[in-house]
N, C-alpha and C. Protein backbone atom coordinates (compact mmCIF):
# COMPACT_ATOMS: atom_id res chain seq x y z
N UNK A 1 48.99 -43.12 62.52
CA UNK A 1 48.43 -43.56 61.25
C UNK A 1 47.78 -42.37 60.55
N UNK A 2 48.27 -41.86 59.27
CA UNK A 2 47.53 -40.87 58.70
C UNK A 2 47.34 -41.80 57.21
N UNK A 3 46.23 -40.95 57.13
CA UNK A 3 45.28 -41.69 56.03
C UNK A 3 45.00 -40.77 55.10
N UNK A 4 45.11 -40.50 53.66
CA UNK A 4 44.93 -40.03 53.08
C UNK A 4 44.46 -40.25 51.04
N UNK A 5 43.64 -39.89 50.52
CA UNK A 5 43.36 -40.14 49.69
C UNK A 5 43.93 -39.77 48.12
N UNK A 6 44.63 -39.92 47.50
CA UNK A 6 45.17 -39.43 46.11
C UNK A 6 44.34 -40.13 45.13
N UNK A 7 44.14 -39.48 44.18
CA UNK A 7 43.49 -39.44 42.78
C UNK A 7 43.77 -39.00 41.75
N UNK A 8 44.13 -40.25 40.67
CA UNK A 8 45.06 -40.16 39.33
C UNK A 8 43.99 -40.48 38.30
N UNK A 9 44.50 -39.47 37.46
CA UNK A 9 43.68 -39.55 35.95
C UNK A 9 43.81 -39.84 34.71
N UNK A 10 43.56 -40.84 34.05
CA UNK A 10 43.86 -40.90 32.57
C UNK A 10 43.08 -40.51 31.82
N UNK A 11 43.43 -39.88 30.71
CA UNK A 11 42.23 -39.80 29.56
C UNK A 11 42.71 -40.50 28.20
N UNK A 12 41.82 -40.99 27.25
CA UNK A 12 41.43 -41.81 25.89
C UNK A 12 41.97 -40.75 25.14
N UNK A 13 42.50 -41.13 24.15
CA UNK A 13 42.67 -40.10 22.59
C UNK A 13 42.02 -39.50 22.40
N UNK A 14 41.01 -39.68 22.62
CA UNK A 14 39.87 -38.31 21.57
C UNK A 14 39.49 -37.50 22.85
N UNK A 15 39.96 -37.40 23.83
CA UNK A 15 39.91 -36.29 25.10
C UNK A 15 40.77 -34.92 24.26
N UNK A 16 39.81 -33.48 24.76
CA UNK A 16 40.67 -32.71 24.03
C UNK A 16 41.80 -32.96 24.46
N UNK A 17 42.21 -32.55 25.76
CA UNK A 17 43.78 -32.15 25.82
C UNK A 17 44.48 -33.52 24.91
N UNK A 18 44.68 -34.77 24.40
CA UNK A 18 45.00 -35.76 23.56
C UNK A 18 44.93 -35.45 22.97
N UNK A 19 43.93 -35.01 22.05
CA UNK A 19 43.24 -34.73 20.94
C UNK A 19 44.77 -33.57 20.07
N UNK A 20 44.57 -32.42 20.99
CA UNK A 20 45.39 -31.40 20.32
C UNK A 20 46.82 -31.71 20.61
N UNK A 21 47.09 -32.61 21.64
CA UNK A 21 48.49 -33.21 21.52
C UNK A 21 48.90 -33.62 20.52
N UNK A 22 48.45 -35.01 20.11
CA UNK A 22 48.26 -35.84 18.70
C UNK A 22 48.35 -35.35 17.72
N UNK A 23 47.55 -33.91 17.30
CA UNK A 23 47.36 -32.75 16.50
C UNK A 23 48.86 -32.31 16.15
N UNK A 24 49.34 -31.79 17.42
CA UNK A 24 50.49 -30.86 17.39
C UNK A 24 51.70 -32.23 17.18
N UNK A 25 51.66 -33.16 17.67
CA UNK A 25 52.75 -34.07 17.78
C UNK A 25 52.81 -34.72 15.69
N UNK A 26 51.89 -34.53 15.58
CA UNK A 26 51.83 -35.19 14.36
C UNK A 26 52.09 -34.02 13.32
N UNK A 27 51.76 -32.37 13.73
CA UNK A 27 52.40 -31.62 12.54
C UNK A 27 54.18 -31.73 12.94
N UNK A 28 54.77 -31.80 14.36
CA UNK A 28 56.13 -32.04 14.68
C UNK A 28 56.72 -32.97 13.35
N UNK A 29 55.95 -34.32 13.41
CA UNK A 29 56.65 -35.51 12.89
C UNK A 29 56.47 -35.47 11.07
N UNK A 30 55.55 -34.33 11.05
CA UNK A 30 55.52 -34.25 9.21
C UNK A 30 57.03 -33.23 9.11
N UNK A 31 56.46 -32.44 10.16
CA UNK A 31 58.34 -31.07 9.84
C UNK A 31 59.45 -32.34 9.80
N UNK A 32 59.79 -32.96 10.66
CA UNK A 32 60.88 -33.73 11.01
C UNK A 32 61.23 -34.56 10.39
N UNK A 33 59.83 -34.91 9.51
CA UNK A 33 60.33 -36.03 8.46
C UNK A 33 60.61 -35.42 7.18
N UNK A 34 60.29 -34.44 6.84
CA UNK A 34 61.04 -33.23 6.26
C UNK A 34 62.58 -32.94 6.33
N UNK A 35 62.46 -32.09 7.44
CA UNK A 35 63.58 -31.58 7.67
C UNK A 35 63.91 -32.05 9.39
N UNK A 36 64.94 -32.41 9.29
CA UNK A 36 65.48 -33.31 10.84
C UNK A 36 65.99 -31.71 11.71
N UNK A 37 65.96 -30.51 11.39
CA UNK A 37 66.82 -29.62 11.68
C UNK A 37 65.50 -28.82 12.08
N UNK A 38 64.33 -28.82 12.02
CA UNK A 38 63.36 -28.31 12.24
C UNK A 38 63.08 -28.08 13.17
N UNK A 39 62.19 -26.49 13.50
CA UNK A 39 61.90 -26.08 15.72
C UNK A 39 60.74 -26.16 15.18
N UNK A 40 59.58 -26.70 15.90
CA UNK A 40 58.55 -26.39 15.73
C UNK A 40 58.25 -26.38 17.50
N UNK A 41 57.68 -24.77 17.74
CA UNK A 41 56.74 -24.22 19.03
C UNK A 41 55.48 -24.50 18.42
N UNK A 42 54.42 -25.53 18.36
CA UNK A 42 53.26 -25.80 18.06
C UNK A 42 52.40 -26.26 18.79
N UNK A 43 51.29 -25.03 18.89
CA UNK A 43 49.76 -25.21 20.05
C UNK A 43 48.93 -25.47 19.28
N UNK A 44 47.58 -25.95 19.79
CA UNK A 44 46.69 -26.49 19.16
C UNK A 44 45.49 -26.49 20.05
N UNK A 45 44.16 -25.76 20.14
CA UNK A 45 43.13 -25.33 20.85
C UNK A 45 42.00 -26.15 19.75
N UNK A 46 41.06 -27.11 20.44
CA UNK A 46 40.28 -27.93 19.72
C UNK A 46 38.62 -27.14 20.54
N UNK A 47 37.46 -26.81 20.07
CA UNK A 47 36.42 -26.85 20.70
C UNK A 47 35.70 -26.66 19.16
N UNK A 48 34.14 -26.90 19.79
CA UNK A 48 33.33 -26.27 18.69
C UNK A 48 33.24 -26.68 17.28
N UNK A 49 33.73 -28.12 17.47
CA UNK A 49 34.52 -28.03 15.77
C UNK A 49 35.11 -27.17 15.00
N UNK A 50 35.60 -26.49 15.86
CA UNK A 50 36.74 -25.47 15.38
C UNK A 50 38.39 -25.91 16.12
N UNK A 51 39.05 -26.47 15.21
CA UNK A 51 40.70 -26.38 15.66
C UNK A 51 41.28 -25.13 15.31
N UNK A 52 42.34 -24.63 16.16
CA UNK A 52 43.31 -23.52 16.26
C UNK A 52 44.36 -24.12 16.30
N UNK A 53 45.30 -23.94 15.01
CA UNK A 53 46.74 -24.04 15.38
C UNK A 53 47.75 -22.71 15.34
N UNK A 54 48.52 -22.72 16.58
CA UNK A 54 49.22 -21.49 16.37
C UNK A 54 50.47 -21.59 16.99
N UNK A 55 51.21 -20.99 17.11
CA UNK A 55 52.95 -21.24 17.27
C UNK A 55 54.24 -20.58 16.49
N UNK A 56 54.70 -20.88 16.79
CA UNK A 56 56.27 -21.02 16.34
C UNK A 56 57.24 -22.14 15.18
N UNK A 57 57.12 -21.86 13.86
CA UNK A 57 57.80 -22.70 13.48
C UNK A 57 59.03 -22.38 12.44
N UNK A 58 60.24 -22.96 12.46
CA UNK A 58 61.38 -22.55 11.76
C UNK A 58 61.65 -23.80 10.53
N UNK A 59 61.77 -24.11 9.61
CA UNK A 59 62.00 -25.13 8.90
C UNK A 59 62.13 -24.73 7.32
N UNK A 60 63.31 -25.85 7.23
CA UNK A 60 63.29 -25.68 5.21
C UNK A 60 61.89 -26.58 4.73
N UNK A 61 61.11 -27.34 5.62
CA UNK A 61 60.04 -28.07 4.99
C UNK A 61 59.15 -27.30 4.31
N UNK A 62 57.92 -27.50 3.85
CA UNK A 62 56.88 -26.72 3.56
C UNK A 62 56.13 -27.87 4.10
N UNK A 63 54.81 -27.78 5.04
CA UNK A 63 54.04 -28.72 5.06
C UNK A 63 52.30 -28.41 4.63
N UNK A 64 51.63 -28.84 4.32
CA UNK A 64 50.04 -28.95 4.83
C UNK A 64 49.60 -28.89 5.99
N UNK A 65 49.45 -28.24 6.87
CA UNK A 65 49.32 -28.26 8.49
C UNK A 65 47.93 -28.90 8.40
N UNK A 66 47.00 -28.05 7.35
CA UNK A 66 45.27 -28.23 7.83
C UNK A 66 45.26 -29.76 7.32
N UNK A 67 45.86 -30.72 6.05
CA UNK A 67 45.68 -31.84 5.85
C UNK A 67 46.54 -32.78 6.90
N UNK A 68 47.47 -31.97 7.92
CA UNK A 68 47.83 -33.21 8.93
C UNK A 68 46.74 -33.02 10.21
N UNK A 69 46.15 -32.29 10.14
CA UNK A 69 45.09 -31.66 11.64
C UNK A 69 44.46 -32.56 11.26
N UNK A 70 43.44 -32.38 9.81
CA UNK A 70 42.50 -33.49 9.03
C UNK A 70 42.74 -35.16 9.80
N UNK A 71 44.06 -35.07 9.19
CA UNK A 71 44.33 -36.79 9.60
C UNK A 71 44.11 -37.53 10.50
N UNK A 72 44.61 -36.45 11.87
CA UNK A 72 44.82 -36.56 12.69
C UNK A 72 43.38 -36.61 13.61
N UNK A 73 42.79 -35.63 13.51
CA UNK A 73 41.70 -36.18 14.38
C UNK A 73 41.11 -37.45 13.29
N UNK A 74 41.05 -37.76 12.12
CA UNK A 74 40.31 -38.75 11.69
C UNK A 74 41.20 -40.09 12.21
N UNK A 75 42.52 -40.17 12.35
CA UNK A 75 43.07 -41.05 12.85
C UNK A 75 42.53 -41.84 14.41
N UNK A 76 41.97 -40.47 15.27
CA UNK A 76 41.75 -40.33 16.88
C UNK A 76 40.40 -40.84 16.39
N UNK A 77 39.21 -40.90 15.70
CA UNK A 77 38.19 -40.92 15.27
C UNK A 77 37.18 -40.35 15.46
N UNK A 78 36.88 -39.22 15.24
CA UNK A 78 36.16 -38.17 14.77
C UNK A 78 35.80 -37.82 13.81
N UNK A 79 34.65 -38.61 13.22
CA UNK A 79 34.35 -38.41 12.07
C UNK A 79 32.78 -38.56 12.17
N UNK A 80 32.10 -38.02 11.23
CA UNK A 80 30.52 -38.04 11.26
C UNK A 80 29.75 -37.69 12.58
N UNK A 81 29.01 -38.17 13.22
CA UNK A 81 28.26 -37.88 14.08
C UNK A 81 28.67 -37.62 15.30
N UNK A 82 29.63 -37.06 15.29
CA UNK A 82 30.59 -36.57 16.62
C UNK A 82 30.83 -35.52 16.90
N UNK A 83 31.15 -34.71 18.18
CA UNK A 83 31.66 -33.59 18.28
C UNK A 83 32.85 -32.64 17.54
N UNK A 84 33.60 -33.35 16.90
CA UNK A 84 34.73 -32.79 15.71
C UNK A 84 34.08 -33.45 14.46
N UNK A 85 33.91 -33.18 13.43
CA UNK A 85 33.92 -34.03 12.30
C UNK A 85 35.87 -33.71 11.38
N UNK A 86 36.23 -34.65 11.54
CA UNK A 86 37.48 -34.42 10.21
C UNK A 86 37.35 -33.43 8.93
N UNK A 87 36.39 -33.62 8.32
CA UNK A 87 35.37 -33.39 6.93
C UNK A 87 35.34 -32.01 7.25
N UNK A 88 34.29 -31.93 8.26
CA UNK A 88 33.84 -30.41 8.15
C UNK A 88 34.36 -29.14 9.14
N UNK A 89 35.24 -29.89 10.06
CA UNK A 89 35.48 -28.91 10.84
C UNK A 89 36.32 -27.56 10.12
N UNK A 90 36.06 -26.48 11.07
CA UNK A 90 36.80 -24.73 10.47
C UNK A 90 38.40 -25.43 11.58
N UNK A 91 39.09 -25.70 10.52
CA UNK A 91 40.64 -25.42 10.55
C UNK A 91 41.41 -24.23 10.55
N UNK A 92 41.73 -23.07 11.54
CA UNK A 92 42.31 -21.86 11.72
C UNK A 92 43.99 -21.74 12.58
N UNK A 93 44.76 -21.61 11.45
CA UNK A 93 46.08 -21.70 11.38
C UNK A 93 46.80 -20.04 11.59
N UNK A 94 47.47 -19.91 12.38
CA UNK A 94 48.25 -18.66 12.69
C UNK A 94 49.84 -19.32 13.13
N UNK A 95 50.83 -19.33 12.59
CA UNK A 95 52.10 -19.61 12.87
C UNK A 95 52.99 -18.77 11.80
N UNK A 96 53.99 -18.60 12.75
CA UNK A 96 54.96 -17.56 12.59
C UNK A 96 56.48 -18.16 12.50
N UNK A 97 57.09 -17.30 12.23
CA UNK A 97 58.92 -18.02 12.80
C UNK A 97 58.73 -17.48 13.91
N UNK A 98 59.86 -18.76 14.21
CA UNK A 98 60.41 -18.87 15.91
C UNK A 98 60.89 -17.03 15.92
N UNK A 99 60.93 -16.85 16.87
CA UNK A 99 62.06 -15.66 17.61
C UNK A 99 63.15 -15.90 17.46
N UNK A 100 63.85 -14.71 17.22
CA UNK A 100 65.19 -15.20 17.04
C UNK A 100 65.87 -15.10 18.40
N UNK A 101 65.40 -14.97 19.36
CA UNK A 101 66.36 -14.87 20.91
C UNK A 101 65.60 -16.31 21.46
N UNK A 102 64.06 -16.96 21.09
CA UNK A 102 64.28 -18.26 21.66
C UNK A 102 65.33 -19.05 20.82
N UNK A 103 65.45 -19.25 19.57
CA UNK A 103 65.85 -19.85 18.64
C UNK A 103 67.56 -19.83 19.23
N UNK A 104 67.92 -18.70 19.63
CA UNK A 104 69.69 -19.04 20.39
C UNK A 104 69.43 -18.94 21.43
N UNK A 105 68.46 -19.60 22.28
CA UNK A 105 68.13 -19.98 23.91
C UNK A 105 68.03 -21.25 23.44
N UNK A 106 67.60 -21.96 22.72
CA UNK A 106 67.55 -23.04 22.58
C UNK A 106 68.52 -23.73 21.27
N UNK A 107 69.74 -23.05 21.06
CA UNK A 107 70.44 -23.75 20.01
C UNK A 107 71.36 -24.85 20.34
N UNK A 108 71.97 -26.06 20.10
CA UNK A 108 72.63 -26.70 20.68
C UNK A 108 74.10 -26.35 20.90
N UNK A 109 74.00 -25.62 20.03
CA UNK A 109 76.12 -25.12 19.81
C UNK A 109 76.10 -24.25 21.20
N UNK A 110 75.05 -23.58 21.58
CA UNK A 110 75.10 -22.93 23.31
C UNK A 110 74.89 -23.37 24.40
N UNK A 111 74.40 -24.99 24.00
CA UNK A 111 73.99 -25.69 24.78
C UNK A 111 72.41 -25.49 25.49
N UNK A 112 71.84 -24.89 24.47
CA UNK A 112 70.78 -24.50 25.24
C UNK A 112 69.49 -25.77 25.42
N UNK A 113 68.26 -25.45 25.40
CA UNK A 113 67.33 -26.53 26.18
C UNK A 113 66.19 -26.02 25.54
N UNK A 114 65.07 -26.64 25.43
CA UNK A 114 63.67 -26.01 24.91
C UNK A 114 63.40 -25.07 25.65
N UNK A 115 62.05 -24.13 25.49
CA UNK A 115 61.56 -22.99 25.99
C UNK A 115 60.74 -23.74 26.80
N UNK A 116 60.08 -24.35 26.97
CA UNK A 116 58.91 -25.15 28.01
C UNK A 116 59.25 -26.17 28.72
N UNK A 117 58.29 -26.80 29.86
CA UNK A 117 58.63 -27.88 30.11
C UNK A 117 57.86 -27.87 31.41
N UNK A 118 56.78 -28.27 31.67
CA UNK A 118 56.21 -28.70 32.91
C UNK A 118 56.08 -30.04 33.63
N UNK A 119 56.52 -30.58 34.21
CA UNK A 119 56.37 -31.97 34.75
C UNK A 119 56.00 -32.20 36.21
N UNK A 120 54.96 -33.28 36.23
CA UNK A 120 55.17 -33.69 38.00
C UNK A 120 55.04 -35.23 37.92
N UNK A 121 55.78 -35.75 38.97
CA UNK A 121 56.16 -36.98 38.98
C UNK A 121 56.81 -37.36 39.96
N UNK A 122 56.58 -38.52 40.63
CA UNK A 122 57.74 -39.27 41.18
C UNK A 122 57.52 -40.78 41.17
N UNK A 123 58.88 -41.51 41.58
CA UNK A 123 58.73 -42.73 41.43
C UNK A 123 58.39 -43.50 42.46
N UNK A 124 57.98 -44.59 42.25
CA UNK A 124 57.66 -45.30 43.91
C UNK A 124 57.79 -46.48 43.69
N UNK A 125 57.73 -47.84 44.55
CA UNK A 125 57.48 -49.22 45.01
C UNK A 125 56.42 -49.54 44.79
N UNK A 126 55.44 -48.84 44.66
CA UNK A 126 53.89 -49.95 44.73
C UNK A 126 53.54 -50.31 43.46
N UNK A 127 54.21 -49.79 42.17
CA UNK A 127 53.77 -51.07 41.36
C UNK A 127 55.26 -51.52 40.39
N UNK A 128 55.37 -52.59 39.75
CA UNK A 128 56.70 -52.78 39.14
C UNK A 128 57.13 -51.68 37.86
N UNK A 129 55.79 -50.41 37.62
CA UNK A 129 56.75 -49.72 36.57
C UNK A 129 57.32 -48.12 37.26
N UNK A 130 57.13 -48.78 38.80
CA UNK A 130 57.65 -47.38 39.56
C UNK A 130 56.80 -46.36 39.08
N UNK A 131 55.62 -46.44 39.00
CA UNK A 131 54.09 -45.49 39.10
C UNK A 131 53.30 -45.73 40.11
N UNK A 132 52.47 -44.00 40.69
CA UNK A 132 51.54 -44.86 41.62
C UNK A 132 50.26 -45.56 41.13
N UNK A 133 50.18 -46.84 41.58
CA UNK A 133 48.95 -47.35 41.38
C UNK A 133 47.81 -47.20 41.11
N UNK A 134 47.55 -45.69 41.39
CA UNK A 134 45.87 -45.14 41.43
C UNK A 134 46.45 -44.81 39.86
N UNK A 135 47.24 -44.44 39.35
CA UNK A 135 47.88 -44.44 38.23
C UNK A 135 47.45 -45.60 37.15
N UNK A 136 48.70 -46.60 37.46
CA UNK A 136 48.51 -47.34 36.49
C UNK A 136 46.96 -48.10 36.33
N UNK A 137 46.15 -48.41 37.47
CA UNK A 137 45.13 -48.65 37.46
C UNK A 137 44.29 -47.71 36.22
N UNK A 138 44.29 -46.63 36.70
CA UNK A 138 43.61 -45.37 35.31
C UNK A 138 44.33 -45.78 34.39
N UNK A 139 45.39 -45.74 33.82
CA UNK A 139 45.66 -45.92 32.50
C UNK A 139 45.45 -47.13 31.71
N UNK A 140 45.44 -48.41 32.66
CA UNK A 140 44.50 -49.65 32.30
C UNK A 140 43.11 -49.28 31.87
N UNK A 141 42.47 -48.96 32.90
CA UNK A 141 40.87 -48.14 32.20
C UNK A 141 41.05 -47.54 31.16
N UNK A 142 41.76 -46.57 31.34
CA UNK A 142 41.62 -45.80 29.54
C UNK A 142 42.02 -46.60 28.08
N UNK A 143 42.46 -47.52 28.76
CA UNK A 143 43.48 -48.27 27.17
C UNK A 143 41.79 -49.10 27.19
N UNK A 144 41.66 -50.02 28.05
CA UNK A 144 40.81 -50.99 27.92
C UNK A 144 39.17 -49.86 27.08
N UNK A 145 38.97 -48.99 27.95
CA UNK A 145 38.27 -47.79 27.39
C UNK A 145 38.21 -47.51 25.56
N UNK A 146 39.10 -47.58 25.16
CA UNK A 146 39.49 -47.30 24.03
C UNK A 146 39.16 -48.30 23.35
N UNK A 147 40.12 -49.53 23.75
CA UNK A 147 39.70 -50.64 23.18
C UNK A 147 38.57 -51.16 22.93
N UNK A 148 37.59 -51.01 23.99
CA UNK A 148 36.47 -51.54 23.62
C UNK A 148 35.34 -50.67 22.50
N UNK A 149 35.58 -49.62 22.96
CA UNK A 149 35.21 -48.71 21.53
C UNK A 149 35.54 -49.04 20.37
N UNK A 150 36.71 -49.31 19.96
CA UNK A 150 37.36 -49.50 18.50
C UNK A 150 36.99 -51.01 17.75
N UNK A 151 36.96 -52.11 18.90
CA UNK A 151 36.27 -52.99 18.82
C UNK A 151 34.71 -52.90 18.78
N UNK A 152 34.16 -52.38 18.83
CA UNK A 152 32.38 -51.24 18.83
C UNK A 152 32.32 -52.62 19.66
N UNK A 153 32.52 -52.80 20.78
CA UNK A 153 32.17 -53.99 22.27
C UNK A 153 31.30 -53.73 23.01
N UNK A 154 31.21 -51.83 23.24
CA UNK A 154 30.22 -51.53 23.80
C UNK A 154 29.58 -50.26 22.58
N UNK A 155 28.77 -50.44 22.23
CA UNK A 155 28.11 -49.49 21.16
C UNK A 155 28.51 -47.57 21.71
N UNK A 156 28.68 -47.48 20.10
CA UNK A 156 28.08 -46.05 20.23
C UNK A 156 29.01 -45.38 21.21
N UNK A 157 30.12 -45.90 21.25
CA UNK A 157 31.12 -45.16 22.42
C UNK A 157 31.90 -43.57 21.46
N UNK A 158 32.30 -42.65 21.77
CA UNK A 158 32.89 -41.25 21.09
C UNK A 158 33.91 -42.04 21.88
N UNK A 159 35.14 -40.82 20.90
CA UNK A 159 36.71 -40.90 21.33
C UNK A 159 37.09 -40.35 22.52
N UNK A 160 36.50 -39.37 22.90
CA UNK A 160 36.45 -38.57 24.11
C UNK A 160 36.38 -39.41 25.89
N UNK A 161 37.64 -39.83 26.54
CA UNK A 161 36.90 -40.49 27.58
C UNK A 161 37.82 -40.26 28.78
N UNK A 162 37.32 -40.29 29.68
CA UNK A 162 38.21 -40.50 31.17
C UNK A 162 38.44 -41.51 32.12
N UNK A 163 39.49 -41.55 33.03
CA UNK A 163 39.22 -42.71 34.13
C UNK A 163 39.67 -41.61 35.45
N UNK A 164 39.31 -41.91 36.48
CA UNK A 164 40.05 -41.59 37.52
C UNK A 164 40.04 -42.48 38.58
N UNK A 165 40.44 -42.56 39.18
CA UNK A 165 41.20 -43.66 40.15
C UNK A 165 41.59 -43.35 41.82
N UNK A 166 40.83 -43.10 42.49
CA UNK A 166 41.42 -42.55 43.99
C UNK A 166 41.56 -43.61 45.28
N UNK A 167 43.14 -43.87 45.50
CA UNK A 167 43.62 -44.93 46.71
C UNK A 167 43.85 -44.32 47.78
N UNK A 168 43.17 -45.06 48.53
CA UNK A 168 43.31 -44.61 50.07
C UNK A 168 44.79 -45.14 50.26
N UNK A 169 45.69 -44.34 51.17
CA UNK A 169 46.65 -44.46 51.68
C UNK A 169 46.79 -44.38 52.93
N UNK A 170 48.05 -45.67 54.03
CA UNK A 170 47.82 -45.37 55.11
C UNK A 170 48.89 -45.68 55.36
N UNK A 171 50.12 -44.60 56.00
CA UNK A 171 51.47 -44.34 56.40
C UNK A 171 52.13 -44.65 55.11
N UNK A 172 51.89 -43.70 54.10
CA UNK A 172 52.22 -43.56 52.57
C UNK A 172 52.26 -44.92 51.61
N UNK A 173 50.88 -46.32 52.50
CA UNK A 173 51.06 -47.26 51.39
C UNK A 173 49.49 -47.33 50.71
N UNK A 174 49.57 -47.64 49.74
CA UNK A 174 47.89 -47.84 49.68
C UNK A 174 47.53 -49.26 50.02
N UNK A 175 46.25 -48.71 50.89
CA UNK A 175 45.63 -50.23 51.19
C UNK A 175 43.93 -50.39 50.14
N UNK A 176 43.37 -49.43 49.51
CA UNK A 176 42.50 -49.63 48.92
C UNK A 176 41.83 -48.89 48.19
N UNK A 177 41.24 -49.24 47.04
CA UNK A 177 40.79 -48.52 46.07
C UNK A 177 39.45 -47.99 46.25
N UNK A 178 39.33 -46.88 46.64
CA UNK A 178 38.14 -45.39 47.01
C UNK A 178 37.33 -45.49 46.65
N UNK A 179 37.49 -44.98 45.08
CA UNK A 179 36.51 -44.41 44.31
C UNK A 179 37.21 -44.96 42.75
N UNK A 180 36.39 -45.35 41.47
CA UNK A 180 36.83 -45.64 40.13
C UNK A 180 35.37 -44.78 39.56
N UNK A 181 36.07 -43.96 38.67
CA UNK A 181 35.38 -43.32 37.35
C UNK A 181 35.07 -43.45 36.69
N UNK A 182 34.70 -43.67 35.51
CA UNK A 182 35.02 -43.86 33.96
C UNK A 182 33.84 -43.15 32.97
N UNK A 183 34.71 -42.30 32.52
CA UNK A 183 33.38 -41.34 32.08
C UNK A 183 33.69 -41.53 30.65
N UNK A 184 32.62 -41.35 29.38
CA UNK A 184 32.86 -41.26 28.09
C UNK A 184 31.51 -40.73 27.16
C-alpha cells in the first residue's frame, strides 16, 4: 500500500496569471475578428497597476490594444478600489512583427505548428470528465468563488482568488480529501 498525496489548483479570473491570459486572449480575438489570417505572439505581465503588453504581431488589422487591455480587466472586475484600476492603470505596449523564420516555422502551406506549447495532463477514471478529482473539486471552488463575489454573497470579495485541493491516494485511488484552500 503506498500512499501518497497530490494537490491541484484552480484560480478565479482576476488571479494574475488569468488576468493577463484574458488580456492577451482578448487582444487575439479583436486581431481575428479583424483579420482571420492574423499571428498574434502576445504576452502580457500585470503587477503594480502597471500592465505590459509585448510580443509578436503580424496582421492587416489595426487595433487599440490599450482600449482592449482597458476592457478587459474591467470585464474581470477591477475597477476602483482594487489592486488594478481599469481607469487609471499605466498601460505599456511594446510589439513588433512576427520574425520572419517563426512566421515560416509556423506557416500552414509547410505544415508547420505554433512556436509554444507547454502542457501537463493526463486522463483518469475517478471522475466522469476524465480529470483528477483534487482537480475538479478546485475548479468547483473557484467557479462557486467567483460566483459568490459577482453575486456580492459574501461582501467585499476582489477578483483575485485561489482553491487548492490535496487527495490522499492509496494504490493510485483516492480515498480522501487532505487539505481544501481557498484563498481571496
Amino acid at each position: 500500500m503506498e500512499k501518497l498525496l497530490f494537490t491541484s489548483e484552480s484560480v478565479t479570473e482576476g488571479h494574475p496569471d488569468k488576468l493577463c491570459d484574458y488580456i492577451s486572449d482578448s487582444i487575439l480575438d479583436a486581431y481575428l475578428k479583424k483579420d482571420s489570417l492574423s499571428r498574434v505572439g502576445c504576452e502580457v505581465v500585470a503587477g503594480k497597476n502597471t500592465i505590459f503588453v509585448t510580443g509578436e504581431i503580424t496582421s492587416k488589422a489595426t487595433i487599440d490594444i490599450e482600449k482592449e487591455v482597458r476592457k478587459a480587466i474591467k470585464e474581470i472586475g477591477y475597477f476602483g478600489d482594487t489592486d488594478i484600476d481599469y481607469k487609471k492603470c499605466e498601460v505599456i505596449i511594446n510589439i513588433s512583427k512576427q520574425s520572419p523564420d517563426i512566421a515560416l516555422g509556423t506557416n500552414d502551406e509547410v505544415g508547420g505548428a505554433g512556436d509554444q506549447g507547454i502542457m501537463f495532463g493526463y486522463a483518469t477514471d475517478e471522475t466522469n470528465s476524465y480529470l483528477p478529482l483534487g482537480l475538479v473539486i478546485a475548479n468547483s471552488l473557484a467557479k462557486r468563488l467567483a460566483e459568490v463575489r459577482k453575486k456580492d454573497i459574501i461582501k467585499n470579495l476582489g477578483p483575485d482568488g485561489k482553491t487548492e485541493v490535496t487527495i490522499e491516494y492509496d494504490n493510485d485511488k483516492p480515498i480522501r480529501v487532505d487539505t481544501v484552500l481557498i484563498s481571496t
